[in-house]
Protein backbone atom coordinates (compact mmCIF):
# COMPACT_ATOMS: atom_id res chain seq x y z
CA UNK A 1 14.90 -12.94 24.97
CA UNK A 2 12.12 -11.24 23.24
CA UNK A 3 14.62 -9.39 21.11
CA UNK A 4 16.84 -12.97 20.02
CA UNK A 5 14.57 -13.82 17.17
CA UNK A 6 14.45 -10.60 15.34
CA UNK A 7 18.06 -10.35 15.43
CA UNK A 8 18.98 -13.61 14.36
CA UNK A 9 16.19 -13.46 11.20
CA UNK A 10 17.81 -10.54 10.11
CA UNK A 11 21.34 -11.23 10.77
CA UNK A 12 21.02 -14.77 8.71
CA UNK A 13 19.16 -12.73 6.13
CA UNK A 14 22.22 -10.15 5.47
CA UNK A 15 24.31 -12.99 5.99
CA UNK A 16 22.98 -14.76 2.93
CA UNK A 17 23.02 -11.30 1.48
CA UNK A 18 26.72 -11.70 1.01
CA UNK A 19 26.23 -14.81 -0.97
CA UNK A 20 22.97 -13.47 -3.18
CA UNK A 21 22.86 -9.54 -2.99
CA UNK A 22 19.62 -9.13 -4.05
CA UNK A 23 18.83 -10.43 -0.57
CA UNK A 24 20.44 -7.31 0.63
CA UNK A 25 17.03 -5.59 -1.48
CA UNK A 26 13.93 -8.24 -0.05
CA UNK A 27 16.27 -7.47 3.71
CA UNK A 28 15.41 -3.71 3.61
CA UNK A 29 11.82 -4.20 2.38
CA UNK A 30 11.51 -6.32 5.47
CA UNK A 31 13.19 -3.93 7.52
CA UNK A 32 11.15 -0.96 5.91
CA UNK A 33 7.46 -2.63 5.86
CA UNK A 34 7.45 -4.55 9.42
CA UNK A 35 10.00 -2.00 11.35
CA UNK A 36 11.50 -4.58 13.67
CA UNK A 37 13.03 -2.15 15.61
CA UNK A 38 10.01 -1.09 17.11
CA UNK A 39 9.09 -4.46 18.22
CA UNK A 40 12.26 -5.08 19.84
CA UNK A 41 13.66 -3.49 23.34
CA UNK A 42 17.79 -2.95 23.15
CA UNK A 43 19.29 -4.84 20.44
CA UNK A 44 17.72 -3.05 17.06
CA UNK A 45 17.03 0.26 18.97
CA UNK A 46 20.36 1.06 19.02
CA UNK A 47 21.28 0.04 15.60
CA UNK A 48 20.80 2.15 12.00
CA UNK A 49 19.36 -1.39 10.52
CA UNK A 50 17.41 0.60 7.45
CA UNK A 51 20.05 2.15 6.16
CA UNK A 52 22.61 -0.59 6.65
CA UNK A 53 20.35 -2.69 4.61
CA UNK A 54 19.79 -0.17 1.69
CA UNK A 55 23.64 0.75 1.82
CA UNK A 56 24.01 -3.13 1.06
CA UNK A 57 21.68 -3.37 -1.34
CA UNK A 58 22.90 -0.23 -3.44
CA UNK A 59 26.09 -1.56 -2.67
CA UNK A 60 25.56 -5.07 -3.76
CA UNK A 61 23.79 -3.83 -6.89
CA UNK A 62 26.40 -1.76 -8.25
CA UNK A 63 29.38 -4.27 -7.57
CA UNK A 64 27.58 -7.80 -8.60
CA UNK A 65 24.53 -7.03 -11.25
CA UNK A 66 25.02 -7.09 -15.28
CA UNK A 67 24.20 -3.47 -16.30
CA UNK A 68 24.17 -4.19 -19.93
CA UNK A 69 20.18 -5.01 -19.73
CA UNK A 70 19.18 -1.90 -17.43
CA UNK A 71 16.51 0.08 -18.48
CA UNK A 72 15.47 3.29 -16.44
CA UNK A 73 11.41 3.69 -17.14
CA UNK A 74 9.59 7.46 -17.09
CA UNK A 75 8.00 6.88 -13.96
CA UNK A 76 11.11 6.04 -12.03
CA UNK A 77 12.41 9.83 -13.41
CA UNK A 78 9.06 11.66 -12.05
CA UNK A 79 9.94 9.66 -8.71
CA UNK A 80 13.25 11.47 -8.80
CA UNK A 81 11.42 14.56 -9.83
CA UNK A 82 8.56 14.43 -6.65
CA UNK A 83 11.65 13.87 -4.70
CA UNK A 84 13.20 16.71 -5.54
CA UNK A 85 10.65 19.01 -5.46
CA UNK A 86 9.97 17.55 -2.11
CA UNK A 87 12.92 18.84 -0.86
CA UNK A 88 12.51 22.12 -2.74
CA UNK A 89 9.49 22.60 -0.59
CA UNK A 90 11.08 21.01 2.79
CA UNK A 91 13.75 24.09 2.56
CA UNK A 92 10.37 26.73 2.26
CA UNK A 93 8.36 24.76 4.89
CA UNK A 94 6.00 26.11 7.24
CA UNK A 95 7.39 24.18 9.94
CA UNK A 96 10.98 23.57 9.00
CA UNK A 97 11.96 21.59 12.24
CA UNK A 98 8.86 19.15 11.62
CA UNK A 99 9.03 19.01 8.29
CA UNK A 100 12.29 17.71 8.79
CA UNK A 101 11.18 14.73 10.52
CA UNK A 102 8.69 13.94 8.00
CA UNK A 103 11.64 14.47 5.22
CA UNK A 104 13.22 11.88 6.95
CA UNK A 105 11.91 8.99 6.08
CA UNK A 106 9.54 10.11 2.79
CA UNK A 107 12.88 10.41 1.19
CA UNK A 108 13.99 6.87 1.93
CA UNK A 109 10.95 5.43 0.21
CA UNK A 110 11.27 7.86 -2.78
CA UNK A 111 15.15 7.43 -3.52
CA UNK A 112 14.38 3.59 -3.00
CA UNK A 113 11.58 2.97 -5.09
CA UNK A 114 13.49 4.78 -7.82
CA UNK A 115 16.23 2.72 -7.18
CA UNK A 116 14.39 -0.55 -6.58
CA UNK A 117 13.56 -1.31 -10.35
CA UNK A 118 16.62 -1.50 -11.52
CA UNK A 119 17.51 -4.64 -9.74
CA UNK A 120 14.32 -6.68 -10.56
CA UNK A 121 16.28 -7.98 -14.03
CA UNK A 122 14.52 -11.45 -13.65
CA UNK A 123 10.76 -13.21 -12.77
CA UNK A 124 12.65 -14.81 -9.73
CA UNK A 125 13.16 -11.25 -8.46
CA UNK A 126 10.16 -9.97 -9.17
CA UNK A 127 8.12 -13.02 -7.61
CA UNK A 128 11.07 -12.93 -4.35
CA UNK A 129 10.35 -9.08 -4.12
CA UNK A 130 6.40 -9.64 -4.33
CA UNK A 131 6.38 -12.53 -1.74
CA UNK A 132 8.77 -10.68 0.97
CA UNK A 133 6.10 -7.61 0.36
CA UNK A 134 3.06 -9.99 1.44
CA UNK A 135 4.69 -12.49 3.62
CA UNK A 136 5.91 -9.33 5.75
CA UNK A 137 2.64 -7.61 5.77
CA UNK A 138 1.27 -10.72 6.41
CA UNK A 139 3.27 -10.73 10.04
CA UNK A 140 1.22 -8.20 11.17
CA UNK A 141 -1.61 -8.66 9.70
CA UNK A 142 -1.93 -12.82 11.00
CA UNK A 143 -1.42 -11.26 14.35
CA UNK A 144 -4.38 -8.98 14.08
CA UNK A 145 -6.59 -11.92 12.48
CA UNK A 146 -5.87 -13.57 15.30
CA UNK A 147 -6.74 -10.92 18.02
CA UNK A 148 -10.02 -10.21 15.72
CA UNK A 149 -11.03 -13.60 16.28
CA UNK A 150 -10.15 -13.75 19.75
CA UNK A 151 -11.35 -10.36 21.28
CA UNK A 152 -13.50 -9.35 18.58
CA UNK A 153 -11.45 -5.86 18.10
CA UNK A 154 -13.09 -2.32 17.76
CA UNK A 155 -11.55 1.47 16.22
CA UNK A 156 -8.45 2.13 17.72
CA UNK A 157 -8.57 -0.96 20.62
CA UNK A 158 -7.05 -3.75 18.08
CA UNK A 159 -2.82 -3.98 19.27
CA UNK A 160 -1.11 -4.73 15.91
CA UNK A 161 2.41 -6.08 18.09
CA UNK A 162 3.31 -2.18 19.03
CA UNK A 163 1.37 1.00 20.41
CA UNK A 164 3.05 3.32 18.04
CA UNK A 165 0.31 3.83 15.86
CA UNK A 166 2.12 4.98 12.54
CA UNK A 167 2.83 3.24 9.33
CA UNK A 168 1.35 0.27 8.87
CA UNK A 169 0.44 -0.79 12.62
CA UNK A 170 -2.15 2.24 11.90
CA UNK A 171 -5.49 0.82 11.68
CA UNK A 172 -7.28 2.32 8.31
CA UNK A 173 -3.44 2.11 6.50
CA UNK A 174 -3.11 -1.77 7.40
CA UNK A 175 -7.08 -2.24 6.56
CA UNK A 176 -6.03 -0.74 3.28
CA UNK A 177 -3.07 -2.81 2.53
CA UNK A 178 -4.32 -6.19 4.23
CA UNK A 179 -7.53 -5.94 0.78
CA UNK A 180 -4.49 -4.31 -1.44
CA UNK A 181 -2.69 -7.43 -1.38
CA UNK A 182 -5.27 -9.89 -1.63
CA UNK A 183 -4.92 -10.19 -5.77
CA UNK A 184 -1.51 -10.75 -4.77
CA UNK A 185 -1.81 -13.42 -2.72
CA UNK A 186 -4.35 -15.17 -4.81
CA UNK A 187 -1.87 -14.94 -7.73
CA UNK A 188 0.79 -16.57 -5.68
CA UNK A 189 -2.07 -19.38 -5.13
CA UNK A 190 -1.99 -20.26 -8.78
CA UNK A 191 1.47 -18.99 -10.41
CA UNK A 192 4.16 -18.99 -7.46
CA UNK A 193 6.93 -20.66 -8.42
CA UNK A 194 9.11 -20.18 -5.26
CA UNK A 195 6.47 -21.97 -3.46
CA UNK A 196 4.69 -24.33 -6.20
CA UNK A 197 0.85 -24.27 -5.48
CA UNK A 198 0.12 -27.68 -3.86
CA UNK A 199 -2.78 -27.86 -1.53
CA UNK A 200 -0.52 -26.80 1.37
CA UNK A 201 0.51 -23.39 -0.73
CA UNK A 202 -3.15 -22.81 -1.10
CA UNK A 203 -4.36 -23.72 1.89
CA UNK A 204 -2.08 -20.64 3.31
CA UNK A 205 -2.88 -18.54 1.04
CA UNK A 206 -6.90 -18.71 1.27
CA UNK A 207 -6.22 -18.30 5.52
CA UNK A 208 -3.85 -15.29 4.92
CA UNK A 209 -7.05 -13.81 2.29
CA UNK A 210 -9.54 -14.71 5.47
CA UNK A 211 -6.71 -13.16 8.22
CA UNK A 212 -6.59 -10.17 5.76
CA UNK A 213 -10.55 -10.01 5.75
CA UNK A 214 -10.68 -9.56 9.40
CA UNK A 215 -8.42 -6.31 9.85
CA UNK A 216 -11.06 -3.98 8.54
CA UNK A 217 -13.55 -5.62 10.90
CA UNK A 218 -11.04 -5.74 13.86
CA UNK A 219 -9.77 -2.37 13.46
CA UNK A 220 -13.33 -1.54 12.98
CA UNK A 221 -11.90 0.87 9.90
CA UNK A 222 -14.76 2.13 7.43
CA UNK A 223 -11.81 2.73 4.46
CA UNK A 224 -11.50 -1.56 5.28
CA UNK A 225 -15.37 -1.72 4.78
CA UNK A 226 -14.91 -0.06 0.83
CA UNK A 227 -12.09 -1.81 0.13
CA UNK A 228 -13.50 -4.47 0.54
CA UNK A 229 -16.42 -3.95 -2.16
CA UNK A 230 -14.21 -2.28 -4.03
CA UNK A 231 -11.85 -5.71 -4.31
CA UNK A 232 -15.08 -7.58 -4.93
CA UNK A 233 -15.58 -5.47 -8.30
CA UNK A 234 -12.21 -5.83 -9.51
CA UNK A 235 -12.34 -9.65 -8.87
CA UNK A 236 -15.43 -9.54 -11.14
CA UNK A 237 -13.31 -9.02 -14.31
CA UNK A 238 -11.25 -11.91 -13.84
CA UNK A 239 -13.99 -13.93 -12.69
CA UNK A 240 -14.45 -16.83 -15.66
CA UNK A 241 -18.04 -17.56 -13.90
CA UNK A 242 -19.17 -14.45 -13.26
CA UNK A 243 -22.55 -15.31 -12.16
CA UNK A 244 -21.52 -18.08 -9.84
CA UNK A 245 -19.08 -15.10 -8.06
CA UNK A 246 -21.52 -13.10 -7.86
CA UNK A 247 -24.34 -15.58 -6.45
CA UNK A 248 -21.15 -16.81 -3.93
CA UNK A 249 -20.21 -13.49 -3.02
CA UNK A 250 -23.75 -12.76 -1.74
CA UNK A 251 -24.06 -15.61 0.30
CA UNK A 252 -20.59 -15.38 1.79
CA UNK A 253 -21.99 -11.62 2.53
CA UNK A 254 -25.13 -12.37 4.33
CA UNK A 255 -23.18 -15.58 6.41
CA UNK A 256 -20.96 -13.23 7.53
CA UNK A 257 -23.22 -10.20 8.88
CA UNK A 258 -24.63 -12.43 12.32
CA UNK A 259 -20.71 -13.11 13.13
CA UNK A 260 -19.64 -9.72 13.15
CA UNK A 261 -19.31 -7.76 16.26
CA UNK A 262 -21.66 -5.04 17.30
CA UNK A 263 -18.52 -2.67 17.60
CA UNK A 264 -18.22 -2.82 13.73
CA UNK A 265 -21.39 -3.09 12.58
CA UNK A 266 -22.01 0.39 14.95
CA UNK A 267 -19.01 2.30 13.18
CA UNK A 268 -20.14 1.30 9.67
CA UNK A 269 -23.18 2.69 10.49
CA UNK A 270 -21.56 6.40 10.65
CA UNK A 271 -20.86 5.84 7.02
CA UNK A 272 -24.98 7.11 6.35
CA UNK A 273 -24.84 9.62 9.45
CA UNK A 274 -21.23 11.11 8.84
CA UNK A 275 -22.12 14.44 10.13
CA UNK A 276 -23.26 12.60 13.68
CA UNK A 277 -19.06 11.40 13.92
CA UNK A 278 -16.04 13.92 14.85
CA UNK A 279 -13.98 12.06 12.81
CA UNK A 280 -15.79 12.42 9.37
CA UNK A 281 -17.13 15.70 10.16
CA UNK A 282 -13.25 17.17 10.82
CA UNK A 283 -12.34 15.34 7.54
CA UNK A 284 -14.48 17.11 5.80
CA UNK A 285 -13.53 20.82 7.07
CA UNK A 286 -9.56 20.21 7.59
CA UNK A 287 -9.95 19.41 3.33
CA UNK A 288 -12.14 22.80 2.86
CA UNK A 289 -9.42 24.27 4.71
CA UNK A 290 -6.38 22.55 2.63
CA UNK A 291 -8.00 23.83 -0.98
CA UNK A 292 -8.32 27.62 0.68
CA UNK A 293 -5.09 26.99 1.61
CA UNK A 294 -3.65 25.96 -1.78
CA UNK A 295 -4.92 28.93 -3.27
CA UNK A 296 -2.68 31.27 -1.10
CA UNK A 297 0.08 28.71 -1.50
CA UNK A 298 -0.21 26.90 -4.81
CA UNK A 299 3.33 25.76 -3.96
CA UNK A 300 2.49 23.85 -1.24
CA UNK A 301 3.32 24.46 2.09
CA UNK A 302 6.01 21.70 2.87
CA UNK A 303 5.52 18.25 5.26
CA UNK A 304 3.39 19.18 8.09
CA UNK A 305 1.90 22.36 6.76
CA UNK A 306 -1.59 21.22 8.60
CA UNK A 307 -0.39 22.17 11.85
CA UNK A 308 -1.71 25.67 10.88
CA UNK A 309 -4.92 24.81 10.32
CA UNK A 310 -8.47 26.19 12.50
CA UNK A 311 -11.45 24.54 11.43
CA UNK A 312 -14.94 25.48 12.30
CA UNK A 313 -17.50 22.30 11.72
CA UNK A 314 -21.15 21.66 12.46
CA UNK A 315 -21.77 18.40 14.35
CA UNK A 316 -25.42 16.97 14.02
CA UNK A 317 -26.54 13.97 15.52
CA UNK A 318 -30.30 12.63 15.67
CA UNK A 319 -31.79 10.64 19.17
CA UNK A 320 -35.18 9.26 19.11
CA UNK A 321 -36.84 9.37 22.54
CA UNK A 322 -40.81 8.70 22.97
CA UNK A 323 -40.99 7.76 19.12
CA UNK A 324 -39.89 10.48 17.86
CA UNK A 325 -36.59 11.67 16.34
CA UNK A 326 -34.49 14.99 17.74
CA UNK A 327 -31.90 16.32 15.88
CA UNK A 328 -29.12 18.19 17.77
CA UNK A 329 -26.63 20.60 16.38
CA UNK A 330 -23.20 21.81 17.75
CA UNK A 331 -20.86 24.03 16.36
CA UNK A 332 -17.29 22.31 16.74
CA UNK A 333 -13.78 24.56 16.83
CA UNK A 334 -10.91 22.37 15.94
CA UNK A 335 -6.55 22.56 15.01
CA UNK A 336 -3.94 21.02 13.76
CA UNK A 337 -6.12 18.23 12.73
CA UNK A 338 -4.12 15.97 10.03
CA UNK A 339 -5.33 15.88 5.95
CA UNK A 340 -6.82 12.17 6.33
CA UNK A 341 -6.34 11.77 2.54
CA UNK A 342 -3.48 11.56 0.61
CA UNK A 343 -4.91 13.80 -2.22
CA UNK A 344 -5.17 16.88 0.22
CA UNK A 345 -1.68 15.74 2.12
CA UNK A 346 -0.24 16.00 -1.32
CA UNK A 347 -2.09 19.44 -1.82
CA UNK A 348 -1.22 21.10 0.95
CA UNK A 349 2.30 20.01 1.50
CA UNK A 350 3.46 19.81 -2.22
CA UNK A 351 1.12 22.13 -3.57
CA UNK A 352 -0.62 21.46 -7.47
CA UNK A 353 3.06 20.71 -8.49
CA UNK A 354 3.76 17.92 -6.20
CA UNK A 355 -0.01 16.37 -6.57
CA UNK A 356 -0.03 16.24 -10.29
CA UNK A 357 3.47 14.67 -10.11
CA UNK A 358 1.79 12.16 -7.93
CA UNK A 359 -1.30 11.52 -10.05
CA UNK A 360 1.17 11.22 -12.80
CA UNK A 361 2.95 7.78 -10.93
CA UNK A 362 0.35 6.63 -9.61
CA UNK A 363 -2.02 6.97 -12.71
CA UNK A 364 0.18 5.90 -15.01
CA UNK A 365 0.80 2.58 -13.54
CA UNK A 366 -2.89 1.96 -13.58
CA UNK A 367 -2.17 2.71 -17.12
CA UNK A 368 0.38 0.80 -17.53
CA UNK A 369 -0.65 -2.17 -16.32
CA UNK A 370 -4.05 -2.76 -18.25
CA UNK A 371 -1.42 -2.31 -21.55
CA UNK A 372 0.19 -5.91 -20.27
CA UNK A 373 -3.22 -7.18 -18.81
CA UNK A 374 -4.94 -6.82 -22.29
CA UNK A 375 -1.53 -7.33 -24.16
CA UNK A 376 -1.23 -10.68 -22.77
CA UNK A 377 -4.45 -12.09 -22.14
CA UNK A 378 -3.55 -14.88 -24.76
CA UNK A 379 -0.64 -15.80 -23.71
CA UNK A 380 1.46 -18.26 -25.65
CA UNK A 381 4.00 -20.46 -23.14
CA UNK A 382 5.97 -19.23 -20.87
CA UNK A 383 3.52 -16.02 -20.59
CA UNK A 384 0.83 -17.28 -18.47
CA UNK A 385 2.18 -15.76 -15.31
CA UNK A 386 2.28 -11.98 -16.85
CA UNK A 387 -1.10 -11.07 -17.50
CA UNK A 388 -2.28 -12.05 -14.28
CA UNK A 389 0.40 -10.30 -11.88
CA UNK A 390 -0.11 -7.20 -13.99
CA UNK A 391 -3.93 -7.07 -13.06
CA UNK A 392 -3.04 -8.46 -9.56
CA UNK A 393 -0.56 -5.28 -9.53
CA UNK A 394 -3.32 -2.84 -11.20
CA UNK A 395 -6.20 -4.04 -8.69
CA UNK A 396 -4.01 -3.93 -5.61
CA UNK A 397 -2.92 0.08 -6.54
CA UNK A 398 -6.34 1.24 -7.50
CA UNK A 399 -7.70 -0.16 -3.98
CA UNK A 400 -4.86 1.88 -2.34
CA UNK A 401 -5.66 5.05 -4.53
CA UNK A 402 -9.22 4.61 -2.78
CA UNK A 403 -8.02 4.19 0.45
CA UNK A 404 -6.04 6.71 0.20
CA UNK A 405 -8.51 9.49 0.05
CA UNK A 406 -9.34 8.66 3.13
CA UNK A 407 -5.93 8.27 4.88
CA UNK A 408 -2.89 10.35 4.45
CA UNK A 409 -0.73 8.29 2.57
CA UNK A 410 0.88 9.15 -0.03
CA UNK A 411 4.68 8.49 0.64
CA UNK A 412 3.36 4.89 2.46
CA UNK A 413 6.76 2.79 1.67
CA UNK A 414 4.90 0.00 1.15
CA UNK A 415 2.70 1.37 -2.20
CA UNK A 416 6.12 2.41 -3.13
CA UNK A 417 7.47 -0.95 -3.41
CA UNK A 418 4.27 -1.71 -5.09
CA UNK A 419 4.85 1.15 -7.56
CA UNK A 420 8.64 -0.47 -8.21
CA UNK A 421 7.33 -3.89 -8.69
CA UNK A 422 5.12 -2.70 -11.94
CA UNK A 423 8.21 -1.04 -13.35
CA UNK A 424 10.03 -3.99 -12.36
CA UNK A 425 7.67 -5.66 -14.10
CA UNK A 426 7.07 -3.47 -17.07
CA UNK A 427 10.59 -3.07 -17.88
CA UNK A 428 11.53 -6.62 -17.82
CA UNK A 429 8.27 -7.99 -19.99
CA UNK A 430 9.09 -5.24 -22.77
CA UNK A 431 12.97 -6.18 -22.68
CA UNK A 432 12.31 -9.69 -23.33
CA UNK A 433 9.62 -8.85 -26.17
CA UNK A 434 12.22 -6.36 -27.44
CA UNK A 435 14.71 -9.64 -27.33
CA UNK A 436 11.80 -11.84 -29.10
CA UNK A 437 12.59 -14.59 -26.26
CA UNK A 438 8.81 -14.81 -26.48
CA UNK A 439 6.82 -13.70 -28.99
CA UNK A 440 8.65 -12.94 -32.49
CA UNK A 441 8.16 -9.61 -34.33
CA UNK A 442 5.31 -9.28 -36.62
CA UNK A 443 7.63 -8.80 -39.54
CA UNK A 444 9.26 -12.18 -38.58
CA UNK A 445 5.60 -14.16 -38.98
CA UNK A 446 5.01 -12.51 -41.87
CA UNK A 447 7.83 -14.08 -43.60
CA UNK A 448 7.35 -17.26 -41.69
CA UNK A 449 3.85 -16.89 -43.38
């Protein structure tokens, strides 16, 4: 019984696929963000759903969609290039059978967020692809609001629906997405047109913002804990009453603190002491380790080149008995311990190749979107909407590039998407500017003049 639901969502949704292919694309971002086959017993288990939704959607695209408007952008050929020199360095792994594994799946999200792009032709797309991105995030991330409310949570105790504690039922990568999509969401709250803002629209939207404040403090994560502040900045720029956010802000702040439970309030308080926590302390030696590492292998070593790794660390923590404060140290001997930031995961499996290819995409869509933030920031009709997904877009990716120096993410599927989205966006914008469906070319309102 448990398994019924997921199987009849998805079979109506590639049903309908038949009838609207690009369903057949918002069916494998489902698939690939909420991995319903890890929630379910028999039925999905057994079945290749992922790549019987992608086949469909490749499929779909190639038979149905008008190619006469495509437009393939840079970064969608240095995605091509990072995969291929991900494979380069998957054949000259390390550790060939586990690098494998990795390969896997990073190639998946790589060949698909190349792909993805090309299909998001209209606003409708764009908007459809956006929603399905939140709404299925927001299926795990309600869940774990919930729980947060109901048990209070704490670092690695929260149960996101499944115990396998990998891509986004992880509890720093969901903190990080769950304040990633927040502009997102409040965008939809003003310019969704799928689902036209009435109260009820909103109303959803400012719970899902409130569910997605809670993962950081139910997962207990301290990457949650900058997002967080970090999101508060970026919101500052849009703000039209800046001092009235900021005077709001506080006081939500200081309401908050005597409602939080001790279990989070104790691991944000590591953030001062980091050399007193295991966790911080191996961080800090395992990326020591990866930059001596890169200098005997500026190639990279391939996925899962950390399993070679001995680390030597010194552990201090501080007791205060009597009044007065001792300070023990203890020299710690660790291996194997994972990168726990995407910048060093990038650097020691891909070498300086593969992580300037990756600052490269990730940067330049930053980039690019503060061109179309500041580009239309007057809009004239029928360009309200642009301006304000492309800083929605812009603040969502630079909170990910901070959470991701503290969690090894950098092929995440789900920042992907994101990544396709802005070309999506980016592409479409400048084809329709080309067309002068919006605004006419200077030349034109010259002679107008």
């Amino acid at each position: 019984m448990h398994d019924i639901p997921f199987v009849v969502f998805l079979v109506a949704l590639l049903a309908t696929g038949f009838r609207r292919p690009f369903l057949f694309v918002l069916a494998y971002a489902y698939i690939d963000i909420v991995s319903p086959q890890r929630l379910t017993y028999i039925l999905l288990n057994s079945v290749p759903v992922s790549m019987i939704a992608v086949g469909l959607a490749v499929l779909g695209w190639a038979i149905t969609d008008d190619k006469r408007d495509m437009r393939v952008a840079p970064r969608q050929l240095l995605i091509v290039a990072l995969l291929g020199y991900c494979y380069y360095t998957t054949l000259n792994a390390d550790f060939k059978l586990e690098a494998l594994e990795k390969w896997a799946w990073v190639w998946k999200a790589l060949a698909f967020a190349a792909f993805l792009p090309l299909t998001l032709r209209t606003k409708l797309r764009i908007e459809s692809l956006l929603l399905f991105m939140v709404l299925s995030a927001a299926s795990i991330i309600i869940v774990g609001g919930i729980k947060t409310l109901a048990s209070g949570g704490g670092y690695g105790e929260l149960n996101l629906m499944v115990t396998n504690n990998s891509g986004l039922y992880e509890g720093s990568t969901i903190s990080t997405v769950a304040i990633a999509i927040i502009p997102l969401i409040l965008w939809f709250s003003r310019f969704g047109t799928i689902f036209p803002p009435d109260w009820k629209v909103r109303g959803f939207c400012y719970a899902l913002i409130f569910a997605c404040l809670l993962i950081p403090v139910g997962t207990s994560t301290r990457t949650g804990l900058l997002c967080i502040v970090l999101l508060a900045l970026l919101l500052i720029r849009d703000a039209k009453r800046k001092v009235v956010y900021l005077t709001a802000l506080g006081c939500l702040g200081l309401l908050a603190i005597p409602f939080l439970p001790a279990s989070f309030t104790e691991r944000m308080g590591t953030i001062k002491t980091y050399q007193g926590d295991a966790s911080a302390s191996t961080r800090l030696a395992v990326w020591q380790w990866t930059m001596d590492y890169a200098k005997t292998r500026p190639m990279g070593g391939g996925f899962e080149a950390y399993r070679q790794n001995r680390i030597r660390y010194e552990k201090v923590s501080v007791t205060e008995a009597g009044g007065q404060a001792e300070v023990a140290r203890s020299l710690e001997v660790d291996q194997a311990r994972a990168y726990h930031s995407a910048y060093f995961e990038m650097l020691g499996e891909q070498g300086y190749p593969g992580l300037v290819l990756w600052l490269v995409i990730n940067l330049a869509g930053i980039f690019r979107m503060e061109v179309l933030r500041r580009r239309y920031r007057k809009p004239e009709p029928g360009e309200e909407w642009i301006s304000p997904l492309a800083s929605a877009l812009q603040s969502a990716h630079i909170i990910y590039m901070l959470g991701a120096t503290f969690i090894a993410i950098a092929f995440q599927p789900f920042v992907y998407m994101l990544i396709g989205a802005q070309i999506g966006l980016d592409t479409y914008v400048t084809r329709k500017r080309a067309e002068g469906a919006w605004r006419p070319l200077r030349k034109q309102k010259l002679a107008a003049a």
